[in-house]
Protein backbone atom coordinates (compact mmCIF):
# COMPACT_ATOMS: atom_id res chain seq x y z
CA UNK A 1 19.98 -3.97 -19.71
CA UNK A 2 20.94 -5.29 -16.46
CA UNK A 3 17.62 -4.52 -14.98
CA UNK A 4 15.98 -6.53 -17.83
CA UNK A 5 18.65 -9.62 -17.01
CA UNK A 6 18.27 -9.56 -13.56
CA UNK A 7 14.41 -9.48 -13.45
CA UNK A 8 14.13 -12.84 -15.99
CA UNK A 9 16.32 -14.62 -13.31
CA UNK A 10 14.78 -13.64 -10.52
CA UNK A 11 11.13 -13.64 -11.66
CA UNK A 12 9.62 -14.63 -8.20
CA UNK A 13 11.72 -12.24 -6.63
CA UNK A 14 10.66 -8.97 -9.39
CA UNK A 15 6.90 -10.42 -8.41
CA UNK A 16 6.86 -10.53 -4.86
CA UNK A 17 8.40 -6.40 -5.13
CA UNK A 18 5.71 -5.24 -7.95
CA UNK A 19 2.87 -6.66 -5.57
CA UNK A 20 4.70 -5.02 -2.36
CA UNK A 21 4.27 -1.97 -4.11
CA UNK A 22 1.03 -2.31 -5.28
CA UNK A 23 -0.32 -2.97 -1.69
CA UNK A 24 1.40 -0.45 -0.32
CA UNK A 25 0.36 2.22 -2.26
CA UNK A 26 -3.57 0.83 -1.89
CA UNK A 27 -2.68 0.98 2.04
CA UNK A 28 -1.78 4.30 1.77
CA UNK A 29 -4.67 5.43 -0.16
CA UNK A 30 -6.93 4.09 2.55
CA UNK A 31 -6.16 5.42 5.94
CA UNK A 32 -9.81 6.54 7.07
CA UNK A 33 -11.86 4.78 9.67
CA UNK A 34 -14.83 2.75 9.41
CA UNK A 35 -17.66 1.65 10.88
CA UNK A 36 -19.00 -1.79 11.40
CA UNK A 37 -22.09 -3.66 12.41
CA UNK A 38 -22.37 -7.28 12.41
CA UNK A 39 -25.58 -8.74 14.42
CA UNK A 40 -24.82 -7.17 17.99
CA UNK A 41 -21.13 -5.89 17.78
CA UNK A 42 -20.71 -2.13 16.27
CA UNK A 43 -16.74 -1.31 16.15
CA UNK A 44 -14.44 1.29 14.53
CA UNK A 45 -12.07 0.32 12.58
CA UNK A 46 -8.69 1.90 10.12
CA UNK A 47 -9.08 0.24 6.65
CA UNK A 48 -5.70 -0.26 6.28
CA UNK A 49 -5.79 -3.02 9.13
CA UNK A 50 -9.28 -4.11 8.07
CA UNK A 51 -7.01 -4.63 4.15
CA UNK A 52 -4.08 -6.32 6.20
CA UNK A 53 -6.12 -8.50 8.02
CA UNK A 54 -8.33 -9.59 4.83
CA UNK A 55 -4.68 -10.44 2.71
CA UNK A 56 -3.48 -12.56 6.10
CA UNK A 57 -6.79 -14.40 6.17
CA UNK A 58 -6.85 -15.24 2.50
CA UNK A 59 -3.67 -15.97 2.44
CA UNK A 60 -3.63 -18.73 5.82
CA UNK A 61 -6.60 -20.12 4.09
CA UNK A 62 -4.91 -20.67 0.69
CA UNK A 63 -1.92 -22.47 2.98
CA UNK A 64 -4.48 -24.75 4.62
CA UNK A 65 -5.93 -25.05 1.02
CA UNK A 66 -2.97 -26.42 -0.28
CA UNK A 67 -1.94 -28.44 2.44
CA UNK A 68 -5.10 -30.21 2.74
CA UNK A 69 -4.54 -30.87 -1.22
CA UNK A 70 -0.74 -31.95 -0.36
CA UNK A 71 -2.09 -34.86 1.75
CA UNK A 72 -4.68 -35.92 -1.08
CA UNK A 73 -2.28 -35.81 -3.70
């Protein structure tokens, strides 16, 4: 029961672990390379940092996203 207790008060908290784990275990699932081609550039690449690098991206955007909406609001 303290489990149950502990994860209503600290909702953001229980979140933030259950997608941690989630991620991690999609990391782990993809540790092959890939290849790339965009126009002119051809490069080699782990998915695991191509997935890290698409989560930071998404989420600096969604912080300039709701700063921009900050100012306007």
């Amino acid at each position: 029961m303290k489990f149950f207790t502990f994860a209503r008060r600290h909702k953001a908290l229980t979140m933030l672990t259950l997608i941690s784990v989630i991620v991690l275990m999609v990391l782990f699932q993809n540790s092959d390379s890939v290849n790339f081609k965009v126009l002119f550039w051809q490069f080699s690449a782990q998915k695991v940092i191509l997935i890290l690098g698409a989560m930071f991206l998404g989420y600096i955007i969604g912080k300039l996203f709701e700063l921009s909406f900050r100012k306007l609001g």
